[in-house]
N, C-alpha and C. Protein backbone atom coordinates (compact mmCIF):
# COMPACT_ATOMS: atom_id res chain seq x y z
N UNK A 1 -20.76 -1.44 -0.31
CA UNK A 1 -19.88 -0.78 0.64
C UNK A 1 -19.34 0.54 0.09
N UNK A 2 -19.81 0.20 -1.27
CA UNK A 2 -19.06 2.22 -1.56
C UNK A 2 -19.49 3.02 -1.06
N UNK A 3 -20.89 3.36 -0.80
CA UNK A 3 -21.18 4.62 -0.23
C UNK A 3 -21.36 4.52 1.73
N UNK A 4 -20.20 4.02 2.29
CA UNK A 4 -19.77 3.81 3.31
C UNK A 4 -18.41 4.57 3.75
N UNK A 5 -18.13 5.70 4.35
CA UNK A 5 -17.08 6.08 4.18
C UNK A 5 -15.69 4.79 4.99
N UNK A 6 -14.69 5.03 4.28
CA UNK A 6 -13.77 4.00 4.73
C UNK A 6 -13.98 2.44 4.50
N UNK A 7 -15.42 2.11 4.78
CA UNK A 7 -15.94 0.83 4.92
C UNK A 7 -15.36 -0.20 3.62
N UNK A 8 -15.36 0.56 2.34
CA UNK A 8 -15.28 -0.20 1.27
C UNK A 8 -13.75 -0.37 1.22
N UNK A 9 -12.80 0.79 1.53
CA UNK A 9 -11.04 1.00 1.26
C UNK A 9 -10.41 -0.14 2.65
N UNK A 10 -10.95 -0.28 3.74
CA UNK A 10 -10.10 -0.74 4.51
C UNK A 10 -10.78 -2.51 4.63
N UNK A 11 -12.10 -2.58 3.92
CA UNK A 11 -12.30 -4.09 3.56
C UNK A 11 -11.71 -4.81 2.43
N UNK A 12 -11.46 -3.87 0.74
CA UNK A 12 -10.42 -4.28 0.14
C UNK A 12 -8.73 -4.16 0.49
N UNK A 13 -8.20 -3.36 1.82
CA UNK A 13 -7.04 -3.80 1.96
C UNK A 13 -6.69 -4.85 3.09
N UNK A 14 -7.91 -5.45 3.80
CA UNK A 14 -8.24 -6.25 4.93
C UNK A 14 -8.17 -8.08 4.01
N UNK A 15 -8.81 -7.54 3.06
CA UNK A 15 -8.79 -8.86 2.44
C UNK A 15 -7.40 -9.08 1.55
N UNK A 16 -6.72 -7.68 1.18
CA UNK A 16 -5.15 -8.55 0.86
C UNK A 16 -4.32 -9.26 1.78
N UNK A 17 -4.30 -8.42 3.22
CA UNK A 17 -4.10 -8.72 4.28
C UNK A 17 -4.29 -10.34 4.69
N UNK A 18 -5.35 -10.59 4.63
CA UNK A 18 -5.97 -11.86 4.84
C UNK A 18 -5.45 -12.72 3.57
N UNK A 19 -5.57 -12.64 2.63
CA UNK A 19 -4.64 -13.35 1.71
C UNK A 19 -3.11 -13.60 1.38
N UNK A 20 -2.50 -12.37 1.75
CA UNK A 20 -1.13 -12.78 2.12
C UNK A 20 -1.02 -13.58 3.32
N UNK A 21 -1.48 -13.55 4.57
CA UNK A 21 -1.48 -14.76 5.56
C UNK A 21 -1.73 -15.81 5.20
N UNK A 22 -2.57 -15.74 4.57
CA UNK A 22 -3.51 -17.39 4.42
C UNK A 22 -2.10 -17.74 3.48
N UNK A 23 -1.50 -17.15 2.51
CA UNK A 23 -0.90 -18.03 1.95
C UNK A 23 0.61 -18.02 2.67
N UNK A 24 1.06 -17.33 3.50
CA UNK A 24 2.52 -17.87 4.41
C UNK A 24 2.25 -18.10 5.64
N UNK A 25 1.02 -18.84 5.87
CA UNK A 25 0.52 -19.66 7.40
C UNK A 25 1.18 -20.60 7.32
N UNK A 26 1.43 -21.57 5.93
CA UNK A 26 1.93 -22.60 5.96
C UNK A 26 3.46 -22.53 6.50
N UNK A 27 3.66 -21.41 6.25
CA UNK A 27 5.34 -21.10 6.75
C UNK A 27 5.56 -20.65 8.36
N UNK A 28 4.84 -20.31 8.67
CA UNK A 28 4.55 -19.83 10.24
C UNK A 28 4.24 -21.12 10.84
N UNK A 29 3.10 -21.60 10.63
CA UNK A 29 2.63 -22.78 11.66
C UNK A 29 3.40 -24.43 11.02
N UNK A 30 4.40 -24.51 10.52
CA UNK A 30 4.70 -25.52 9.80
C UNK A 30 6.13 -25.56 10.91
N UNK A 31 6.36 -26.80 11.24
CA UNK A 31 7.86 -27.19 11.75
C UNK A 31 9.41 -26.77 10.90
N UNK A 32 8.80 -26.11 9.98
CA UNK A 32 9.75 -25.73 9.13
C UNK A 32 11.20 -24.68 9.69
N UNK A 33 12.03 -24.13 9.03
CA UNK A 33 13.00 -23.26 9.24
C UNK A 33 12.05 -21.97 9.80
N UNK A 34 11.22 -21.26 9.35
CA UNK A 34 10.80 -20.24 9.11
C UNK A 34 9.70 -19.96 9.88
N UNK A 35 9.62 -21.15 11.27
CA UNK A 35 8.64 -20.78 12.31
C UNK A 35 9.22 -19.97 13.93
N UNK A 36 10.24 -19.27 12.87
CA UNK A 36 11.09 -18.70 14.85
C UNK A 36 10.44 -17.09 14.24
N UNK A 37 10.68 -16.41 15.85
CA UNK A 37 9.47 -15.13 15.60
C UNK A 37 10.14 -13.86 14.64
N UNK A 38 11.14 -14.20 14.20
CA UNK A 38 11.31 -12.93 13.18
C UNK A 38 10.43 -13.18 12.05
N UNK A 39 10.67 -14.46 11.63
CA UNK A 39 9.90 -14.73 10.58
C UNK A 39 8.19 -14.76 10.26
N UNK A 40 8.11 -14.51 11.95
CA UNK A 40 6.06 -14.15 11.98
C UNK A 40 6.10 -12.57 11.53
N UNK A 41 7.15 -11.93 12.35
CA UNK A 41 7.13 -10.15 12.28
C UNK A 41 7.26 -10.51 11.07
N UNK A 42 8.30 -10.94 10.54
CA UNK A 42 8.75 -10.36 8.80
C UNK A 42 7.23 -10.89 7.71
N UNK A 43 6.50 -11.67 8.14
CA UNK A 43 5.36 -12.21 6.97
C UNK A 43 3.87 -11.07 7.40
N UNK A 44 3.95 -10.72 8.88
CA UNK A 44 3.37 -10.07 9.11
C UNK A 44 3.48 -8.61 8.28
N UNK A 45 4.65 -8.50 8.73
CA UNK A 45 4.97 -6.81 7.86
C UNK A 45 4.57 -6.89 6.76
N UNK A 46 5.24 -8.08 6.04
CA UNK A 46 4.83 -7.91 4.79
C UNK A 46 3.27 -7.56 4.27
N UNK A 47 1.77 -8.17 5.34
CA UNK A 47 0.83 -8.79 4.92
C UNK A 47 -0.04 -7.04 5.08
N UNK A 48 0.60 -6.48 5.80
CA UNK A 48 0.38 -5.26 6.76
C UNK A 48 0.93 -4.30 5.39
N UNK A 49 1.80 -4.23 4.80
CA UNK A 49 2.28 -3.51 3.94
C UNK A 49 1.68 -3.39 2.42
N UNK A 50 1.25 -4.93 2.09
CA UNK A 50 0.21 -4.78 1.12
C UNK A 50 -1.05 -4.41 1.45
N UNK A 51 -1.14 -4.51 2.49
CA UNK A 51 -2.84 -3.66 2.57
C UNK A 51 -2.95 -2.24 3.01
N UNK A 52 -1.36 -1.68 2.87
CA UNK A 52 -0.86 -0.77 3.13
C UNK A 52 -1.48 -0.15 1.65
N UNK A 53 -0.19 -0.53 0.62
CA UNK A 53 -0.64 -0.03 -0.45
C UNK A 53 -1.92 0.02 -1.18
N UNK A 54 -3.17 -1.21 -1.26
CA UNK A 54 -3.95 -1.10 -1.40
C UNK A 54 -4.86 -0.38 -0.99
N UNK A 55 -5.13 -0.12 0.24
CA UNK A 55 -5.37 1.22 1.48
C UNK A 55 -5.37 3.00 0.46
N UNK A 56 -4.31 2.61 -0.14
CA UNK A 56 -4.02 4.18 -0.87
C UNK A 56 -4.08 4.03 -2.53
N UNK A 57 -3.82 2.94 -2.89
CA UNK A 57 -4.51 2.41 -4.20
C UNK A 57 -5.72 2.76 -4.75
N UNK A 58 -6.90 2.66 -3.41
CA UNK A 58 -8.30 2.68 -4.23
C UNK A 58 -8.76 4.08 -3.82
N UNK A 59 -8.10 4.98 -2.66
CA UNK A 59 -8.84 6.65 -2.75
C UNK A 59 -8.07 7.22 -3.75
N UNK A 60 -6.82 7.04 -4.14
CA UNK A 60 -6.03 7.85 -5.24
C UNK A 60 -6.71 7.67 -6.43
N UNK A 61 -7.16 6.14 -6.61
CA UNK A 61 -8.27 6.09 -7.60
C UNK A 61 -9.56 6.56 -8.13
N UNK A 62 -10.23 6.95 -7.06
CA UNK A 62 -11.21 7.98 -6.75
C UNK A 62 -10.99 9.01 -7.09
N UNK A 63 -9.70 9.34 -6.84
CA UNK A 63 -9.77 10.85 -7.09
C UNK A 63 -10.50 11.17 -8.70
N UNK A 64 -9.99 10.48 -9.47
CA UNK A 64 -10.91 11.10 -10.96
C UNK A 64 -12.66 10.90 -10.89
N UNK A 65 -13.21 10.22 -9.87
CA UNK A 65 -14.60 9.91 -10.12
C UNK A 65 -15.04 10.59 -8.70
N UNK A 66 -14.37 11.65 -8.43
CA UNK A 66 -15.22 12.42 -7.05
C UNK A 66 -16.49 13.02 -7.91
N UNK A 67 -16.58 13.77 -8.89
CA UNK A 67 -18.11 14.11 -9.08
C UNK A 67 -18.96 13.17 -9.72
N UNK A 68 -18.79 12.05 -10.17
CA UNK A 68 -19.82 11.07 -9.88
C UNK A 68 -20.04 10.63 -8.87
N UNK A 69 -18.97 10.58 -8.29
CA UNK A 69 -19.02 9.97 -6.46
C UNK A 69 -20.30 10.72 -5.89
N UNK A 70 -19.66 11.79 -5.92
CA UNK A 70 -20.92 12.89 -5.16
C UNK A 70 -21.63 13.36 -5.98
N UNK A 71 -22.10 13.13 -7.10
CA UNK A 71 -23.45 12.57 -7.67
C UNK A 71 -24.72 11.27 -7.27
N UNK A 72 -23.58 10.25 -7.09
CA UNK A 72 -24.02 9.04 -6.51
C UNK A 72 -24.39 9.42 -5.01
N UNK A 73 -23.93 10.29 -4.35
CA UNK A 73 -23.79 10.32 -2.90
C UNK A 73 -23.17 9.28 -2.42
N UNK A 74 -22.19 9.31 -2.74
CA UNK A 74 -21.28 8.21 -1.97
C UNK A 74 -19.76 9.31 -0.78
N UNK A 75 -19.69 7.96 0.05
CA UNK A 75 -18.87 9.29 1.42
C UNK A 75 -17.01 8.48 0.69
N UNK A 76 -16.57 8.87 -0.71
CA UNK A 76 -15.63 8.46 -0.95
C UNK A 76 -14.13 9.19 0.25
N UNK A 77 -13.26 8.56 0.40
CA UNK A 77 -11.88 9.17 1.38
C UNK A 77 -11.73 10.77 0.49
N UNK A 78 -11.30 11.06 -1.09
CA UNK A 78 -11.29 12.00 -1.58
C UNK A 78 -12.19 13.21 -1.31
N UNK A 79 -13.45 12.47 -1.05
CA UNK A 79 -14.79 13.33 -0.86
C UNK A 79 -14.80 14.02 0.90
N UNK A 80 -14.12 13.01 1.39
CA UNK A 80 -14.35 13.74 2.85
C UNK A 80 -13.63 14.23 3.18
N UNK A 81 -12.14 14.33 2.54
CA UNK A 81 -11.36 14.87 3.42
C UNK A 81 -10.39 15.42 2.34
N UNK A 82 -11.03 15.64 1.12
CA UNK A 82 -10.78 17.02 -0.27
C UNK A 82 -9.20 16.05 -1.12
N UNK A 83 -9.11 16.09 -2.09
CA UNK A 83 -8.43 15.52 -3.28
C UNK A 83 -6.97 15.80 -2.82
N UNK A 84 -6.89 16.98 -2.23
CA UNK A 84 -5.28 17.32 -2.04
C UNK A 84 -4.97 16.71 -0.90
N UNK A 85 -5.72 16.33 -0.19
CA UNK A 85 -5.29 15.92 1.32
C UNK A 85 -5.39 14.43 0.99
N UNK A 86 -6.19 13.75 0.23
CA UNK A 86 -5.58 12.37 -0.04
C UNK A 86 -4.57 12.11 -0.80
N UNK A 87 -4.45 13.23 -1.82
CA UNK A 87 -2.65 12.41 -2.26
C UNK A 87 -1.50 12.79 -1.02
N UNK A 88 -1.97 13.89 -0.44
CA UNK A 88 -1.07 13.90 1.11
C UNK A 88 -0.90 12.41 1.53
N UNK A 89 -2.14 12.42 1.97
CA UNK A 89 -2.28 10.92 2.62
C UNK A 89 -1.64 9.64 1.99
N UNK A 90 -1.52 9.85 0.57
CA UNK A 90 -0.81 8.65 0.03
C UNK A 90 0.75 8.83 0.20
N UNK A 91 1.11 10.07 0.00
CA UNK A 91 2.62 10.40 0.10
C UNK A 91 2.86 9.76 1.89
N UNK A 92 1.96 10.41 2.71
CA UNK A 92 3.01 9.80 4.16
C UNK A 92 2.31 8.52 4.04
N UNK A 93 1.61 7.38 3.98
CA UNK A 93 1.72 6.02 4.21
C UNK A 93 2.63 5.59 3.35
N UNK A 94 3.29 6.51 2.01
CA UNK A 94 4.28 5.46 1.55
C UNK A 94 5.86 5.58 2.29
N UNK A 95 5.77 7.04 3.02
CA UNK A 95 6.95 7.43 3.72
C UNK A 95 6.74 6.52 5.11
N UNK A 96 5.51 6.34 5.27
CA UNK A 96 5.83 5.12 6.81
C UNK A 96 6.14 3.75 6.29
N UNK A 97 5.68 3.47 4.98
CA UNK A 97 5.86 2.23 4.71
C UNK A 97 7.78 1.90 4.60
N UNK A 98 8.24 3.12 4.25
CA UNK A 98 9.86 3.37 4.37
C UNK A 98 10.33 2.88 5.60
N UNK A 99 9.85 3.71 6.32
CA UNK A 99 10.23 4.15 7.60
C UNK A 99 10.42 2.69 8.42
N UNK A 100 8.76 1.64 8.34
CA UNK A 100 8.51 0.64 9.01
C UNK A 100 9.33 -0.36 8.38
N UNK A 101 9.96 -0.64 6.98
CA UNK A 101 10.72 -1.63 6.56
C UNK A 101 12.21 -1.28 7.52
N UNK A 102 12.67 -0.75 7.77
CA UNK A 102 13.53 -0.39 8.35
C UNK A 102 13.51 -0.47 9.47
N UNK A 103 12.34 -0.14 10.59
CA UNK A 103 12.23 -0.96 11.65
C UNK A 103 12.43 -2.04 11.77
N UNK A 104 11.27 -2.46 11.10
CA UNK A 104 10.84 -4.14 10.93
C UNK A 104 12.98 -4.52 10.40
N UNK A 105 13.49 -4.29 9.57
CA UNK A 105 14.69 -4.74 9.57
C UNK A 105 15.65 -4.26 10.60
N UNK A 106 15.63 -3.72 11.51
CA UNK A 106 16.12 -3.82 12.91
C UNK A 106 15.88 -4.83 14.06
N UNK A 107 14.60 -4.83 13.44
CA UNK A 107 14.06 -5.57 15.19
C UNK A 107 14.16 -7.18 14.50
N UNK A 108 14.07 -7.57 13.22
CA UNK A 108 13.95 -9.08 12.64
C UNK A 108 15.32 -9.46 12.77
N UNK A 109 16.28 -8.48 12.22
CA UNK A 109 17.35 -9.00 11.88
C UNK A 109 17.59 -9.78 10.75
N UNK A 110 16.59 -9.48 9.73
CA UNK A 110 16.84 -9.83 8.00
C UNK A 110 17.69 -9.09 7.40
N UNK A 111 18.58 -9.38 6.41
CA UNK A 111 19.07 -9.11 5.44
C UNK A 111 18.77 -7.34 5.06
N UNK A 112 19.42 -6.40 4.69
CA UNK A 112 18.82 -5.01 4.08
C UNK A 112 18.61 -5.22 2.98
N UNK A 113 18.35 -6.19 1.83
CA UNK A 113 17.88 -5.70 1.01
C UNK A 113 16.55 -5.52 0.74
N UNK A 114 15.92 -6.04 1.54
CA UNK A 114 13.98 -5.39 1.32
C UNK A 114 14.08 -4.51 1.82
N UNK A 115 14.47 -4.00 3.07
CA UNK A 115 13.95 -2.52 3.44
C UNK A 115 14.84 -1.58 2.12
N UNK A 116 16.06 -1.88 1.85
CA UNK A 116 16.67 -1.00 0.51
C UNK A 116 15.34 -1.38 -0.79
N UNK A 117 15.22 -2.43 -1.07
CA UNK A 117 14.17 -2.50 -2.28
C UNK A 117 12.46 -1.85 -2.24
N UNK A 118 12.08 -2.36 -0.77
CA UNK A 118 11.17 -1.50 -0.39
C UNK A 118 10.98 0.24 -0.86
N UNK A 119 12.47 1.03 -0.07
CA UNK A 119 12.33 2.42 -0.42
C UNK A 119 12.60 2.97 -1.55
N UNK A 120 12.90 1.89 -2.48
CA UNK A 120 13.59 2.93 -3.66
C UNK A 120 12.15 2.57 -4.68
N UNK A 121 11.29 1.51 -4.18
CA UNK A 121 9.87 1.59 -5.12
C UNK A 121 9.18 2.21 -4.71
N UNK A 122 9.07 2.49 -3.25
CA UNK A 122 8.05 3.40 -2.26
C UNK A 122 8.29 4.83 -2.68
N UNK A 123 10.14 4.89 -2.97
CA UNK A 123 10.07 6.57 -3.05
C UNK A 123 9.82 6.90 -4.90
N UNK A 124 10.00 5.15 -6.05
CA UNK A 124 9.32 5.99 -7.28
C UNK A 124 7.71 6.03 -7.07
N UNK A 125 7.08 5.86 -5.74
CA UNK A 125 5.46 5.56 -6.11
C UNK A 125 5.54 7.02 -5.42
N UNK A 126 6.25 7.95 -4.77
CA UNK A 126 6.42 9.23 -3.58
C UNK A 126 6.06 9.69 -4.64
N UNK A 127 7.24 9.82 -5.99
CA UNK A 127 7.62 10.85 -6.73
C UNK A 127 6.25 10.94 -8.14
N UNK A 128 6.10 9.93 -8.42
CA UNK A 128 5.23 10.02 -9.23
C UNK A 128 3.41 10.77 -8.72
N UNK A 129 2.90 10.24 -7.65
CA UNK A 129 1.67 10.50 -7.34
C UNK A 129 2.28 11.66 -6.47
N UNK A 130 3.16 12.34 -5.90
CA UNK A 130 3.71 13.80 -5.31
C UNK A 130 2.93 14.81 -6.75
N UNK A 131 3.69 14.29 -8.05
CA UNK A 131 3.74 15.10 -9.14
C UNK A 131 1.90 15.69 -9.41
N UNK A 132 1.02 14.95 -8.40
CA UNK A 132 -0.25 15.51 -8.82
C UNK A 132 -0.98 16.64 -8.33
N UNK A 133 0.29 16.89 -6.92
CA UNK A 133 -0.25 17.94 -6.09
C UNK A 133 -0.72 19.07 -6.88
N UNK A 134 0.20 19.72 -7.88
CA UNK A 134 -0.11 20.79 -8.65
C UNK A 134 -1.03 20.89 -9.73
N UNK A 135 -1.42 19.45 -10.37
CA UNK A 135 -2.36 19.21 -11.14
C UNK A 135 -3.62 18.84 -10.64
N UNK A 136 -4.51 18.58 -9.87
CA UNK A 136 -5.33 18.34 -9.21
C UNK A 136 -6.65 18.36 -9.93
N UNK A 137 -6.71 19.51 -10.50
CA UNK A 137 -8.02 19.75 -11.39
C UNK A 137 -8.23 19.03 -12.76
N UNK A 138 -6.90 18.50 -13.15
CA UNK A 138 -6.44 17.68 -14.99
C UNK A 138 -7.05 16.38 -14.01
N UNK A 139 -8.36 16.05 -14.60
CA UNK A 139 -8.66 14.56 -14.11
C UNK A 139 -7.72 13.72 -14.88
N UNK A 140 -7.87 14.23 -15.93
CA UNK A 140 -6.82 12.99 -16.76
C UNK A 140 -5.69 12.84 -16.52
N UNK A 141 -4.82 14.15 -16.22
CA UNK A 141 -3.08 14.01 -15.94
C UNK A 141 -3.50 12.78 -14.13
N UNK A 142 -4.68 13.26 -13.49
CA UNK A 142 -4.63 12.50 -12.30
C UNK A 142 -4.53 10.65 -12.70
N UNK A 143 -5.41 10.28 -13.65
CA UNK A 143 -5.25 9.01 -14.08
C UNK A 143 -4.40 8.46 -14.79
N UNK A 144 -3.39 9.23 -15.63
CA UNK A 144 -2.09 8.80 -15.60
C UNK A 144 -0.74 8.19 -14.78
N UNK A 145 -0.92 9.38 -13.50
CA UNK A 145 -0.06 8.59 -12.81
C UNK A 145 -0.51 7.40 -11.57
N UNK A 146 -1.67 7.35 -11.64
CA UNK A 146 -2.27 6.21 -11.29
C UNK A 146 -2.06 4.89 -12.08
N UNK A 147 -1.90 5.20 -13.42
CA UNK A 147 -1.60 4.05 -14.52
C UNK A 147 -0.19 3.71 -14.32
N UNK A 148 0.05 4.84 -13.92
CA UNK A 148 2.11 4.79 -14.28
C UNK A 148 2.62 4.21 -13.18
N UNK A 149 1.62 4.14 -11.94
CA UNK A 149 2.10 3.88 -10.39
C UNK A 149 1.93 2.38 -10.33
N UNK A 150 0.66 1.68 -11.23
CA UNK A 150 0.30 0.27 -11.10
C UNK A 150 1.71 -0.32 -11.33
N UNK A 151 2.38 -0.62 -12.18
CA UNK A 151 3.57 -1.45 -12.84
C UNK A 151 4.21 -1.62 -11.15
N UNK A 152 4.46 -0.19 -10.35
CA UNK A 152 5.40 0.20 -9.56
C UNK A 152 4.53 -0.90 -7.73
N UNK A 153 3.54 -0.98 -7.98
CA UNK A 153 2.92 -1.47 -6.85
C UNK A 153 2.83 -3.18 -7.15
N UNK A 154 2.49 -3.24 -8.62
CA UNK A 154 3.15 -5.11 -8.38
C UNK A 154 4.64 -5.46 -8.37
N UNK A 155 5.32 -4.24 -8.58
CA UNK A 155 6.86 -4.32 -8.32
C UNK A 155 7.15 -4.80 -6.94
N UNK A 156 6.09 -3.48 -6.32
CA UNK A 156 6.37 -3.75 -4.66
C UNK A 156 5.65 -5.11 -4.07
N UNK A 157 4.95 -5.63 -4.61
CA UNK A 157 4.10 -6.69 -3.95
C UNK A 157 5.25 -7.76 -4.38
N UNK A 158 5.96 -7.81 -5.62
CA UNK A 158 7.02 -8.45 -5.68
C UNK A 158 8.38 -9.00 -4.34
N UNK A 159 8.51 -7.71 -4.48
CA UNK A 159 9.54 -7.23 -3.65
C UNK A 159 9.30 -8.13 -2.12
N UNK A 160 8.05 -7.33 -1.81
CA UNK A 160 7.88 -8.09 0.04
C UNK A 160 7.56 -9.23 -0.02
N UNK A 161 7.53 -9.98 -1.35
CA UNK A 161 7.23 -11.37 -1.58
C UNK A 161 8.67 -12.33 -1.14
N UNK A 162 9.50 -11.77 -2.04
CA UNK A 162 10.49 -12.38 -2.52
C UNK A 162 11.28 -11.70 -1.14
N UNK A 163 11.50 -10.55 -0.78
CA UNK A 163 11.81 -10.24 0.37
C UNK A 163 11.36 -10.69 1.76
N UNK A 164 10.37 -11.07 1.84
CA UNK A 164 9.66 -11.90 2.96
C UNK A 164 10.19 -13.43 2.86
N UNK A 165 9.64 -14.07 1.88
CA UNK A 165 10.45 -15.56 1.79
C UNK A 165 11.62 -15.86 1.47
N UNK A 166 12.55 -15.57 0.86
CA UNK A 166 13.93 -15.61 1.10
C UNK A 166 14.85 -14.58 1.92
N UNK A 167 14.43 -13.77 2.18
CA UNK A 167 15.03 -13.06 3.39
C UNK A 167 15.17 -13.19 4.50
């Protein structure tokens, strides 16, 4: 699926997707506390939000292997639509991912502290991969903050975890 444009990025964030459900179905379809409909929106968001980040996880990753990419001939997100315009692209899905915790905590009526925990990891993942706009050509400074961003994305997978089920 790599040399598929999109095909390969939105099947690895389809399958986090699918794995965060599969594992809070039991909480949805169970007679439990946690089967009234905020709690479908709120597991939903959540499941929607990690495949959010993963979604922008694996073209930001790309970015250091665009000329093997297009050596390989492969149609990578970086490759089609140029290196600067995908860390664009990563900066606004993490500003909607803001935006939508904050919905989603309007319309659920959960607790603020995930949509507060949400933005303050969303805006260190803004600030760090923002910092590449000007470096673009340093493949290496690019794979740094890709390294520096991982810690910050199992933070967040934390977060809508622990924010999804006890919230």
């Amino acid at each position: 699926m790599k040399d598929k444009f999109l095909l390969k990025t939105l099947s690895i964030a389809f399958a986090m997707i699918l794995c965060f459900g599969l594992g809070a179905s039991n909480l949805i379809y169970s007679d439990q506390l946690y089967s009234d409909a905020s709690s479908i929106i709120i597991v939903m968001y959540a499941a929607i939000m990690l495949g959010s980040m993963v979604f922008i996880t694996s073209p930001f990753n790309d970015i250091g292997d665009t000329d093997g990419d297009r050596k390989a001939g492969r149609r990578t997100i970086p490759i089609v639509i140029g290196t600067r315009n995908t860390v664009k692209f990563a900066i606004l899905v993490y500003v909607s991912m803001i935006v939508v915790s904050w919905l989603v905590y309007c319309v659920a009526d959960r607790g603020w502290l995930l949509p507060v925990m949400v933005t303050i990891v969303s805006g260190l993942v803004i600030v760090i991969i923002g910092g590449t706009l000007n470096r673009l050509q340093d493949l290496q400074y690019i794979r740094k903050p890709h390294k520096r961003s991982m810690p910050l994305h199992l933070l967040l997978q934390f977060v809508l975890i622990v924010g999804t089920l006890l919230f």
